[in-house]
PDB file of N, CA and C in Angstrom:
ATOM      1  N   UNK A   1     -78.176 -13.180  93.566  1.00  0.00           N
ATOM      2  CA  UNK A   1     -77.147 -12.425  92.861  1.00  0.00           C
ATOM      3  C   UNK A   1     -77.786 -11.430  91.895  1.00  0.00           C
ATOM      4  N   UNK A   2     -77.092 -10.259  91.973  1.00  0.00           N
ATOM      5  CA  UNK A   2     -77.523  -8.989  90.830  1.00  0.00           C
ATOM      6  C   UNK A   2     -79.220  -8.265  90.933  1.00  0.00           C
ATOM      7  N   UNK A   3     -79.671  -9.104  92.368  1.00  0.00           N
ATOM      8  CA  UNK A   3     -80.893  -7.880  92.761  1.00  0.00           C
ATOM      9  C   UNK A   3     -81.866  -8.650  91.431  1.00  0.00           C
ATOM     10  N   UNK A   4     -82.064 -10.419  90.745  1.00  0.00           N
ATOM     11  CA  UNK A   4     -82.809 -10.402  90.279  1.00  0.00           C
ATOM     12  C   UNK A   4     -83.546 -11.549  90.571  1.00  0.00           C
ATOM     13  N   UNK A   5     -84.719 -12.043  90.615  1.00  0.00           N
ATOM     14  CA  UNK A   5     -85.299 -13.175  91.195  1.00  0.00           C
ATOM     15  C   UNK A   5     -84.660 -14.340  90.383  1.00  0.00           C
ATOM     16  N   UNK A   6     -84.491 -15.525  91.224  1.00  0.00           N
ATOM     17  CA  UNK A   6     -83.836 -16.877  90.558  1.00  0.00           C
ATOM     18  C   UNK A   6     -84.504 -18.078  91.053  1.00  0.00           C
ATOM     19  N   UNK A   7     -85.719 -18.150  91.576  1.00  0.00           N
ATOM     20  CA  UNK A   7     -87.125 -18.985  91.242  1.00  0.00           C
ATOM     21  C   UNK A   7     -87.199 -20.027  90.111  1.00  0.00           C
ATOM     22  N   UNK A   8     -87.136 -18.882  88.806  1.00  0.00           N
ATOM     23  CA  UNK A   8     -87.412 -19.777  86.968  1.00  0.00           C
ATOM     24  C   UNK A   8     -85.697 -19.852  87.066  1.00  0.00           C
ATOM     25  N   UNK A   9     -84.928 -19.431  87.403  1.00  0.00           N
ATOM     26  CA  UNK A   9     -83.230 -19.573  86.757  1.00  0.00           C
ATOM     27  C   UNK A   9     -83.181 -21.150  85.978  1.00  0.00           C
ATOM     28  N   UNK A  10     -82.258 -21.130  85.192  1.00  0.00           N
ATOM     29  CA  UNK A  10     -82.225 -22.675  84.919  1.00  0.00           C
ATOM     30  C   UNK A  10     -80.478 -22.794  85.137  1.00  0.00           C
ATOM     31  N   UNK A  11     -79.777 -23.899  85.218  1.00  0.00           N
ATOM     32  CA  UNK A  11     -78.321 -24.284  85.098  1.00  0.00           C
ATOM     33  C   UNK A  11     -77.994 -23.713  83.582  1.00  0.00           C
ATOM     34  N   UNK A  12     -76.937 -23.101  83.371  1.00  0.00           N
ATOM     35  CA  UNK A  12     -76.010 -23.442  82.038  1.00  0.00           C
ATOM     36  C   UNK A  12     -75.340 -24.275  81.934  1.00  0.00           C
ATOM     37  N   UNK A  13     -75.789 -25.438  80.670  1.00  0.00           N
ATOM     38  CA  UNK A  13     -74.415 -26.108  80.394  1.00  0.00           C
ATOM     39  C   UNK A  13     -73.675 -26.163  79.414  1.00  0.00           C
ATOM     40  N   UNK A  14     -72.773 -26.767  79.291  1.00  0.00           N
ATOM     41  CA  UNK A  14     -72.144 -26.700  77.665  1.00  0.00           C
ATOM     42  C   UNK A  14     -70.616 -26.533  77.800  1.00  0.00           C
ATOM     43  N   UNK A  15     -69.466 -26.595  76.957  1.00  0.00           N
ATOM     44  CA  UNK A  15     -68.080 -26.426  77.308  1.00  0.00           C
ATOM     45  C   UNK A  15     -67.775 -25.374  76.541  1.00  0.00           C
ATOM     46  N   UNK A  16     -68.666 -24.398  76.038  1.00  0.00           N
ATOM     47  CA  UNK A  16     -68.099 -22.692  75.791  1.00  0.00           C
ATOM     48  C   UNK A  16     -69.185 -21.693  75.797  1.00  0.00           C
ATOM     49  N   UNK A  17     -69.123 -20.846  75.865  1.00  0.00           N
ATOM     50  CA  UNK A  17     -69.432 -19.525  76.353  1.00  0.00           C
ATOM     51  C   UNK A  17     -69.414 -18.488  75.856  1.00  0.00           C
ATOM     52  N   UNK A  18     -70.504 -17.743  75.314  1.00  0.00           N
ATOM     53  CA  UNK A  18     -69.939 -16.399  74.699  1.00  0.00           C
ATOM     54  C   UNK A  18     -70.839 -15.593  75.133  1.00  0.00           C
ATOM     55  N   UNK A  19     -70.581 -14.349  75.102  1.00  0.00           N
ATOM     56  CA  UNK A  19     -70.682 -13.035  76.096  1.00  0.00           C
ATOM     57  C   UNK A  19     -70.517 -12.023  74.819  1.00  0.00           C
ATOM     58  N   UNK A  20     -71.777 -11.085  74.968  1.00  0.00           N
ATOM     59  CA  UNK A  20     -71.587  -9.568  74.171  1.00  0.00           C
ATOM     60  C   UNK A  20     -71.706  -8.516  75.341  1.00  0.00           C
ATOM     61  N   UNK A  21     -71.030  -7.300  75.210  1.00  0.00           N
ATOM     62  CA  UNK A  21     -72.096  -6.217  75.722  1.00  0.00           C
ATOM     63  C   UNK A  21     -73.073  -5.517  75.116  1.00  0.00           C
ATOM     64  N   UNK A  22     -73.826  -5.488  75.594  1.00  0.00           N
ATOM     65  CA  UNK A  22     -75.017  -4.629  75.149  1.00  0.00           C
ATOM     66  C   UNK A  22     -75.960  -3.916  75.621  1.00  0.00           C
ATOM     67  N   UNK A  23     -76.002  -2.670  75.217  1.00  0.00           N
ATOM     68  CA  UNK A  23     -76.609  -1.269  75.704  1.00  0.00           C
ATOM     69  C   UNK A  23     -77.727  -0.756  74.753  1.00  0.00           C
ATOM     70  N   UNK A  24     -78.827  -0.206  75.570  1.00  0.00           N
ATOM     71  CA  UNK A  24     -80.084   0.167  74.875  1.00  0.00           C
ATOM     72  C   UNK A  24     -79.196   1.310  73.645  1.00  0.00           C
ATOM     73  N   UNK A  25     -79.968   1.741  72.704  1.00  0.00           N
ATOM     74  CA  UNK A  25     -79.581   2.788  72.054  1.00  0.00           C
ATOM     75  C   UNK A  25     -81.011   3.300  71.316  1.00  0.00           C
ATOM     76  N   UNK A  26     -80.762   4.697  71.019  1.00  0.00           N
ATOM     77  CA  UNK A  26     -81.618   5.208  70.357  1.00  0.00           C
ATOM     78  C   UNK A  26     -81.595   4.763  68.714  1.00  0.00           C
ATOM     79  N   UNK A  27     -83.003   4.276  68.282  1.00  0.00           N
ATOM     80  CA  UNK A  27     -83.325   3.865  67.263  1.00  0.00           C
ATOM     81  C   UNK A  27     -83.838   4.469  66.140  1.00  0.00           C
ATOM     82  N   UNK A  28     -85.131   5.563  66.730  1.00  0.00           N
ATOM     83  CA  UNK A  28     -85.275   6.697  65.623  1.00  0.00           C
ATOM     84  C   UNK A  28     -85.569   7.470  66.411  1.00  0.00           C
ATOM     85  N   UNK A  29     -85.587   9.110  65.887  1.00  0.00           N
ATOM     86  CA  UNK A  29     -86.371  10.631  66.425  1.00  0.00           C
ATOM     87  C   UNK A  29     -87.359  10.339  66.903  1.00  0.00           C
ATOM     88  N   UNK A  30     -87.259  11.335  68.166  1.00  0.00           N
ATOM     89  CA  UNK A  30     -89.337  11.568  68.589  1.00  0.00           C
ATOM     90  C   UNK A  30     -89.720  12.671  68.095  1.00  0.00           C
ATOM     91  N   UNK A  31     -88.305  13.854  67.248  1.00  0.00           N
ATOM     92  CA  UNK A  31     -88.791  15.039  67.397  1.00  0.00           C
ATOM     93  C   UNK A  31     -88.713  15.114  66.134  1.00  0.00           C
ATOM     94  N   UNK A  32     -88.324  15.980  65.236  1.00  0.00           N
ATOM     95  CA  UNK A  32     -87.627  16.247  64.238  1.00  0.00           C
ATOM     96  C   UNK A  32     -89.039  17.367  63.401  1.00  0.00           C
ATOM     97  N   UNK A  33     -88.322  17.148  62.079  1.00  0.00           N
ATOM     98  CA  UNK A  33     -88.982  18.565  61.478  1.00  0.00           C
ATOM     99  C   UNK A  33     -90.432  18.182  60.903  1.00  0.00           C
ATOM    100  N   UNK A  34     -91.143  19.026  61.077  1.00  0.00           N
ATOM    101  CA  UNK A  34     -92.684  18.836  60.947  1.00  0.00           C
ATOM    102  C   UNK A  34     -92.715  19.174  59.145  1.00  0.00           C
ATOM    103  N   UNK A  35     -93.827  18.122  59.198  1.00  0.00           N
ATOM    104  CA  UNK A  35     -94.231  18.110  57.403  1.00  0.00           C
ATOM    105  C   UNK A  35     -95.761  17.742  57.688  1.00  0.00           C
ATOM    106  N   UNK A  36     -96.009  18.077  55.939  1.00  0.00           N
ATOM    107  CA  UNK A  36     -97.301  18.032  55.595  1.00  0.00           C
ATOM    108  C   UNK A  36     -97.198  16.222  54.770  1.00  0.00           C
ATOM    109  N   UNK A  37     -98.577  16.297  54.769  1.00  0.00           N
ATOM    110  CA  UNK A  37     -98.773  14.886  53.333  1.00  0.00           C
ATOM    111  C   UNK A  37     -98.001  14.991  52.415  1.00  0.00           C
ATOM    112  N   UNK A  38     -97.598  15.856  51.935  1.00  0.00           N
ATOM    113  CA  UNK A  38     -96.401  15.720  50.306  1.00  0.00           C
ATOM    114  C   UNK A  38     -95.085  15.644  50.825  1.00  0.00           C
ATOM    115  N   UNK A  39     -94.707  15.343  52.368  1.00  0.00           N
ATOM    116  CA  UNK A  39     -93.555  15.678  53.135  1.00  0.00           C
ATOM    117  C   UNK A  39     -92.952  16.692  52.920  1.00  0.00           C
ATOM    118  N   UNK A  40     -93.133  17.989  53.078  1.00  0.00           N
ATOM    119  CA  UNK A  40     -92.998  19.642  52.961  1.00  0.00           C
ATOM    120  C   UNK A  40     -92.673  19.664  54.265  1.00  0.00           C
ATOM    121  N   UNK A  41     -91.435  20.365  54.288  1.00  0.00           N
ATOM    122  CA  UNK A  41     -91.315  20.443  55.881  1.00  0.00           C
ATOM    123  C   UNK A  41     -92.221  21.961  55.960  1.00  0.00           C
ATOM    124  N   UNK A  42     -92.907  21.867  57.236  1.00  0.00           N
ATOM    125  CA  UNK A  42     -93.635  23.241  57.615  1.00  0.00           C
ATOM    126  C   UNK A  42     -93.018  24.176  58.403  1.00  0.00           C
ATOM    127  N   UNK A  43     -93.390  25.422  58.151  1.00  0.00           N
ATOM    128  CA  UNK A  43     -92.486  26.741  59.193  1.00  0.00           C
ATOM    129  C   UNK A  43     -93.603  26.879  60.567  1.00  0.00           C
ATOM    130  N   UNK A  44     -93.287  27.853  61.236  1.00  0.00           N
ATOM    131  CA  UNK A  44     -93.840  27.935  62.728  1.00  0.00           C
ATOM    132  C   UNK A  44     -95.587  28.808  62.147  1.00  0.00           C
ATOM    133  N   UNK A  45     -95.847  28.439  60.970  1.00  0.00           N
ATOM    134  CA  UNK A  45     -97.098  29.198  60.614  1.00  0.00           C
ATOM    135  C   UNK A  45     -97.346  27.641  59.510  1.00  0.00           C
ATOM    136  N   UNK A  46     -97.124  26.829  60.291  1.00  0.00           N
ATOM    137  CA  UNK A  46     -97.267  25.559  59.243  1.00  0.00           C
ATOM    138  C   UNK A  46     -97.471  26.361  57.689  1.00  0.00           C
ATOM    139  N   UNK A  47     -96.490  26.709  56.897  1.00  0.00           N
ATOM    140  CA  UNK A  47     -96.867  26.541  55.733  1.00  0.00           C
ATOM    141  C   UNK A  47     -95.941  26.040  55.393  1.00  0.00           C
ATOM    142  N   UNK A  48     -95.514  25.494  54.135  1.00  0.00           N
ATOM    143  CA  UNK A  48     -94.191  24.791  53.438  1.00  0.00           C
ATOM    144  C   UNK A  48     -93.579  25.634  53.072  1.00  0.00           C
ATOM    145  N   UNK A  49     -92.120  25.433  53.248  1.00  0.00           N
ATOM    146  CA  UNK A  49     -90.888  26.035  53.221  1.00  0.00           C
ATOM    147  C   UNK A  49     -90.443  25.187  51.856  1.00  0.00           C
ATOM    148  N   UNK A  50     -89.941  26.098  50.818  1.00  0.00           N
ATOM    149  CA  UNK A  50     -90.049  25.954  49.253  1.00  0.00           C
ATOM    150  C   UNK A  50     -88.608  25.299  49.301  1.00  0.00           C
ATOM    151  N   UNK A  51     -89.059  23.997  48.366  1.00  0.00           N
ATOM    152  CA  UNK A  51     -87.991  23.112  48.287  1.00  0.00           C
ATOM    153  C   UNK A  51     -87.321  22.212  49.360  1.00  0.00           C
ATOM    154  N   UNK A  52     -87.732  22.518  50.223  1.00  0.00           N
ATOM    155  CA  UNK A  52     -87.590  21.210  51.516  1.00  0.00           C
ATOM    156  C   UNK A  52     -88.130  20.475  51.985  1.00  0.00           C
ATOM    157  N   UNK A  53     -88.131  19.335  52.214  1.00  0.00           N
ATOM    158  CA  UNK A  53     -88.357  17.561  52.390  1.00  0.00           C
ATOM    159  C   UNK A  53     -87.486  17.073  53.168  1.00  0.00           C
ATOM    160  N   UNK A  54     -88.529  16.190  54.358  1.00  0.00           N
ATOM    161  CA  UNK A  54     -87.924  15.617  54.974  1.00  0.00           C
ATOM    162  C   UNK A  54     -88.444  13.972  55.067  1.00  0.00           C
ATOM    163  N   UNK A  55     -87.698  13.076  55.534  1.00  0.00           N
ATOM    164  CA  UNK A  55     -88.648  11.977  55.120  1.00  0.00           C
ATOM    165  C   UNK A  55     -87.354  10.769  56.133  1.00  0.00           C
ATOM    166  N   UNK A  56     -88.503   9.897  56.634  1.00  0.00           N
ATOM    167  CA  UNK A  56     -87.748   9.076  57.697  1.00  0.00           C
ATOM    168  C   UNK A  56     -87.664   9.930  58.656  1.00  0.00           C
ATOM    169  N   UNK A  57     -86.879   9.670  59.695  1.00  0.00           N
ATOM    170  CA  UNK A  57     -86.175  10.121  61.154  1.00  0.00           C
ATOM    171  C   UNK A  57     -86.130  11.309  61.273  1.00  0.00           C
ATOM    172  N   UNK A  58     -86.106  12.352  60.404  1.00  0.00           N
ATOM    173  CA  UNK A  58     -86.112  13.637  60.282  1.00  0.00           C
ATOM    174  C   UNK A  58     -87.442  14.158  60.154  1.00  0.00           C
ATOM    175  N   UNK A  59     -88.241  13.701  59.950  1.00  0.00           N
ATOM    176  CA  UNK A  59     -89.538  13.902  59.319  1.00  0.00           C
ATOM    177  C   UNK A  59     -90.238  13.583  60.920  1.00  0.00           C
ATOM    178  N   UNK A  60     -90.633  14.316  61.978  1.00  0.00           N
ATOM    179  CA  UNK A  60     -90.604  13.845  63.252  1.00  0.00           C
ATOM    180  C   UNK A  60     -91.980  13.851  63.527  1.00  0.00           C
ATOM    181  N   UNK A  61     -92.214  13.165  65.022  1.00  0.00           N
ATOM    182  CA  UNK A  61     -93.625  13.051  65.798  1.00  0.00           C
ATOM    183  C   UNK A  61     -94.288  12.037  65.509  1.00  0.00           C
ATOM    184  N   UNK A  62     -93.742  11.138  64.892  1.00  0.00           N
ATOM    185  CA  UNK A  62     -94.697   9.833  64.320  1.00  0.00           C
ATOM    186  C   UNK A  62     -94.003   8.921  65.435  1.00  0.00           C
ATOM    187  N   UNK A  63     -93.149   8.677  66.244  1.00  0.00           N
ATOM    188  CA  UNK A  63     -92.316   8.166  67.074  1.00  0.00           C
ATOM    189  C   UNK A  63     -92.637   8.433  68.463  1.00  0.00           C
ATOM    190  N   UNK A  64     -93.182   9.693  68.203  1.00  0.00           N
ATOM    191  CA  UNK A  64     -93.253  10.596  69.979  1.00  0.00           C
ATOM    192  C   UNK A  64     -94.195   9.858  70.987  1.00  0.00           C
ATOM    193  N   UNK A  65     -95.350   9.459  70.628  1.00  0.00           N
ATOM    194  CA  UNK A  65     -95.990   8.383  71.711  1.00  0.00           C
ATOM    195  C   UNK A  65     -95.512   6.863  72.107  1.00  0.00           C
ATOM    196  N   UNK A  66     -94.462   6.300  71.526  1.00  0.00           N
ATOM    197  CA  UNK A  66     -94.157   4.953  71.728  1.00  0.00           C
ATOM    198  C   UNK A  66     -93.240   4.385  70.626  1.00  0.00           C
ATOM    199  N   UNK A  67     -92.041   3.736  70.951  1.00  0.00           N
ATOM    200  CA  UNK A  67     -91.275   3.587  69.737  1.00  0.00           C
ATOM    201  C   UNK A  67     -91.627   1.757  69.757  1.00  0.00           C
ATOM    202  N   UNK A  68     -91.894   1.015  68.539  1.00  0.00           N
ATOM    203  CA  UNK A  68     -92.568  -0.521  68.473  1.00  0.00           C
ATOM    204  C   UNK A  68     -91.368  -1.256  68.866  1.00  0.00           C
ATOM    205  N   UNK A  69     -90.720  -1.188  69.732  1.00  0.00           N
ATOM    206  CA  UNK A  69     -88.998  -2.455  69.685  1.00  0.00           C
ATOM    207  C   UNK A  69     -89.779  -3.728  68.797  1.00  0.00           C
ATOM    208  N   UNK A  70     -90.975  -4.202  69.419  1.00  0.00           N
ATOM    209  CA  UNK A  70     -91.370  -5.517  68.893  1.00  0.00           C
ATOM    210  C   UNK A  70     -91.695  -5.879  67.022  1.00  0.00           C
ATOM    211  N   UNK A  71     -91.625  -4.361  66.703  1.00  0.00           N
ATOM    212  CA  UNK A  71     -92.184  -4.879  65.159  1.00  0.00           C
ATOM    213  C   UNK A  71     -90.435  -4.059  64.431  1.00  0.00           C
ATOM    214  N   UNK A  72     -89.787  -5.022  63.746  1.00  0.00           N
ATOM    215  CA  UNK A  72     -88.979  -4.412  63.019  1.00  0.00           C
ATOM    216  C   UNK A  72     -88.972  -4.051  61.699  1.00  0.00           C
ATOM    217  N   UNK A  73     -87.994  -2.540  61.728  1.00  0.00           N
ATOM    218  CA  UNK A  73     -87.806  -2.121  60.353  1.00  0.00           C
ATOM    219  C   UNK A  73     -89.220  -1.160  60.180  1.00  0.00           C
ATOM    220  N   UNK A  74     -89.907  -0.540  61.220  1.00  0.00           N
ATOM    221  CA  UNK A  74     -90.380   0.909  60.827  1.00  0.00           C
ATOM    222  C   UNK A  74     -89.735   1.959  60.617  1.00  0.00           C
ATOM    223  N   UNK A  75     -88.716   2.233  61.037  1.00  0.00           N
ATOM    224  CA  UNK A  75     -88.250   3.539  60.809  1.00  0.00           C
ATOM    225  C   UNK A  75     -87.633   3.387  59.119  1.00  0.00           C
ATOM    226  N   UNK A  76     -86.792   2.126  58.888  1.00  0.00           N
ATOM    227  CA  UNK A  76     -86.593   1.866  57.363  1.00  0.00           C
ATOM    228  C   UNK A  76     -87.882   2.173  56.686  1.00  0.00           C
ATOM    229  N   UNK A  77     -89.499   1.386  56.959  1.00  0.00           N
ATOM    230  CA  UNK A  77     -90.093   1.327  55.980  1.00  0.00           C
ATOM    231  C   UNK A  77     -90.618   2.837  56.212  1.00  0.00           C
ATOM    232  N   UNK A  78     -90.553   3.829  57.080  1.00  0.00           N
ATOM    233  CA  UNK A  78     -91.108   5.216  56.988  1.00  0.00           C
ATOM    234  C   UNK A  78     -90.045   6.201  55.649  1.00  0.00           C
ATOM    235  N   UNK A  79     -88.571   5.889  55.934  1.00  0.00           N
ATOM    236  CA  UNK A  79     -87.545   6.164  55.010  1.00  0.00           C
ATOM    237  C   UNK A  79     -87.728   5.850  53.785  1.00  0.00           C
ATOM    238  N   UNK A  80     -88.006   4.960  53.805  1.00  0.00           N
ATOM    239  CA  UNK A  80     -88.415   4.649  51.739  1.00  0.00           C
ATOM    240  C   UNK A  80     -89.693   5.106  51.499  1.00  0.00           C
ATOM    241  N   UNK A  81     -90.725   4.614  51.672  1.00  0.00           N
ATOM    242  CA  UNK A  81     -92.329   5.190  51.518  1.00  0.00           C
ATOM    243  C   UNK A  81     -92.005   6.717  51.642  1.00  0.00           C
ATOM    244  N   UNK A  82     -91.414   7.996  52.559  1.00  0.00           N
ATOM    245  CA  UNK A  82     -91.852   9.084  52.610  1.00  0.00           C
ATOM    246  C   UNK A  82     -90.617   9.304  51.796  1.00  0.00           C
ATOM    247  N   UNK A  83     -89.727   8.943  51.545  1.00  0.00           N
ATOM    248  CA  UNK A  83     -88.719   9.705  50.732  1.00  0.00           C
ATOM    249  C   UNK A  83     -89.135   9.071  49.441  1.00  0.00           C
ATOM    250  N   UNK A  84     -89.521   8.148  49.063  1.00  0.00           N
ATOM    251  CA  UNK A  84     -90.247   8.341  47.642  1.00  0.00           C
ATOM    252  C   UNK A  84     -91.445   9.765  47.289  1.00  0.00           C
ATOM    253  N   UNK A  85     -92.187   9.561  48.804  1.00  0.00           N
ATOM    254  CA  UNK A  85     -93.402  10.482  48.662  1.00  0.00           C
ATOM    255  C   UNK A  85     -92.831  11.812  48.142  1.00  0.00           C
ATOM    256  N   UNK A  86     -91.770  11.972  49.144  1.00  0.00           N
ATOM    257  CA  UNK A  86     -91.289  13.925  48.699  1.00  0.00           C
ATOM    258  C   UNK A  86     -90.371  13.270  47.694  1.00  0.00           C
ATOM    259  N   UNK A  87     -89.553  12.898  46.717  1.00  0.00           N
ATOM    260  CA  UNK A  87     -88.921  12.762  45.541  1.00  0.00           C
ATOM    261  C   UNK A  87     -90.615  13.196  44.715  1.00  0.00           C
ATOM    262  N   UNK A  88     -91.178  12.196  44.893  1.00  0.00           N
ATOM    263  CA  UNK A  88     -92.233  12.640  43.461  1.00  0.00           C
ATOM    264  C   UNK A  88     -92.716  13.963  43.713  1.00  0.00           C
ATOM    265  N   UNK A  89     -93.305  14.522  45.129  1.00  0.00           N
ATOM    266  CA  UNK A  89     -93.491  15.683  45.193  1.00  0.00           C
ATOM    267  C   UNK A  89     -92.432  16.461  44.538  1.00  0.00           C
ATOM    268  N   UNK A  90     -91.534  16.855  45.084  1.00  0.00           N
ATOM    269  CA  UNK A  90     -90.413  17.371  44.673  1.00  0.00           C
ATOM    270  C   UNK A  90     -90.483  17.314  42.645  1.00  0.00           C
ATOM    271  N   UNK A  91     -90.644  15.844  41.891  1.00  0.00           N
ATOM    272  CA  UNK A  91     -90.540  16.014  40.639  1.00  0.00           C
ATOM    273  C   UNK A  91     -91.776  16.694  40.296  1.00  0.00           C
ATOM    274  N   UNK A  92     -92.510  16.359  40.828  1.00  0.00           N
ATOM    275  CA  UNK A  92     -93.822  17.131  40.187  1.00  0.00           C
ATOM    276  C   UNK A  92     -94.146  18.731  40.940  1.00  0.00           C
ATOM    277  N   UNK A  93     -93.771  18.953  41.639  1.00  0.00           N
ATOM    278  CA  UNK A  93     -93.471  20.368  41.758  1.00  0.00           C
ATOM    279  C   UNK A  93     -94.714  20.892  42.493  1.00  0.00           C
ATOM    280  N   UNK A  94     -95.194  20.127  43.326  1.00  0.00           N
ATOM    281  CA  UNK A  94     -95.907  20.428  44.340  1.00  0.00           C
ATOM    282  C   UNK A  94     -96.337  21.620  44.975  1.00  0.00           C
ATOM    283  N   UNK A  95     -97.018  22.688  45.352  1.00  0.00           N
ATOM    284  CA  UNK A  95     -97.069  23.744  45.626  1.00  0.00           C
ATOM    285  C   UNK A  95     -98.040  23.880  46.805  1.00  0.00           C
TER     286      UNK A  95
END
């Protein structure tokens, strides 16, 4: 049944049953806007574009070779670490 090998299958037992659906979904960007170390987003002559920061999912290409399903909560811990990074940039006025 369903085109999958049933060799290892085991019986279900038990007197209830519960059932979700569930569908892959996209988790974070592969693409998004290019930055420097102070998270500066860069223009098509990589230089920083004054007053813009991007940080997390927006902040792209750190994703583009392989996204980890197995380790959770990178894309959170990229969101806090780089959006602290550009807040302080940003307070200290980075240039």
């Amino acid at each position: 049944m369903f085109n999958r090998p049933m060799a290892k299958a085991t019986k279900v037992e038990g007197e209830k049953y519960y059932a979700i659906k569930h569908q892959s979904s996209i988790l974070a960007t592969v693409s998004g806007l290019v930055v420097d170390y102070h998270c500066r987003v860069l223009d098509y002559d990589n230089e920083p574009i004054e007053g813009l920061y991007a940080a997390g999912g927006a902040s792209g290409g750190f994703f583009s070779g392989n996204y980890p399903r197995h380790i959770f909560g990178p894309s959170v811990g990229r969101c806090v670490t780089f959006g602290y990074v550009s807040g302080q940039t940003a307070a200290q006025g980075v240039n």
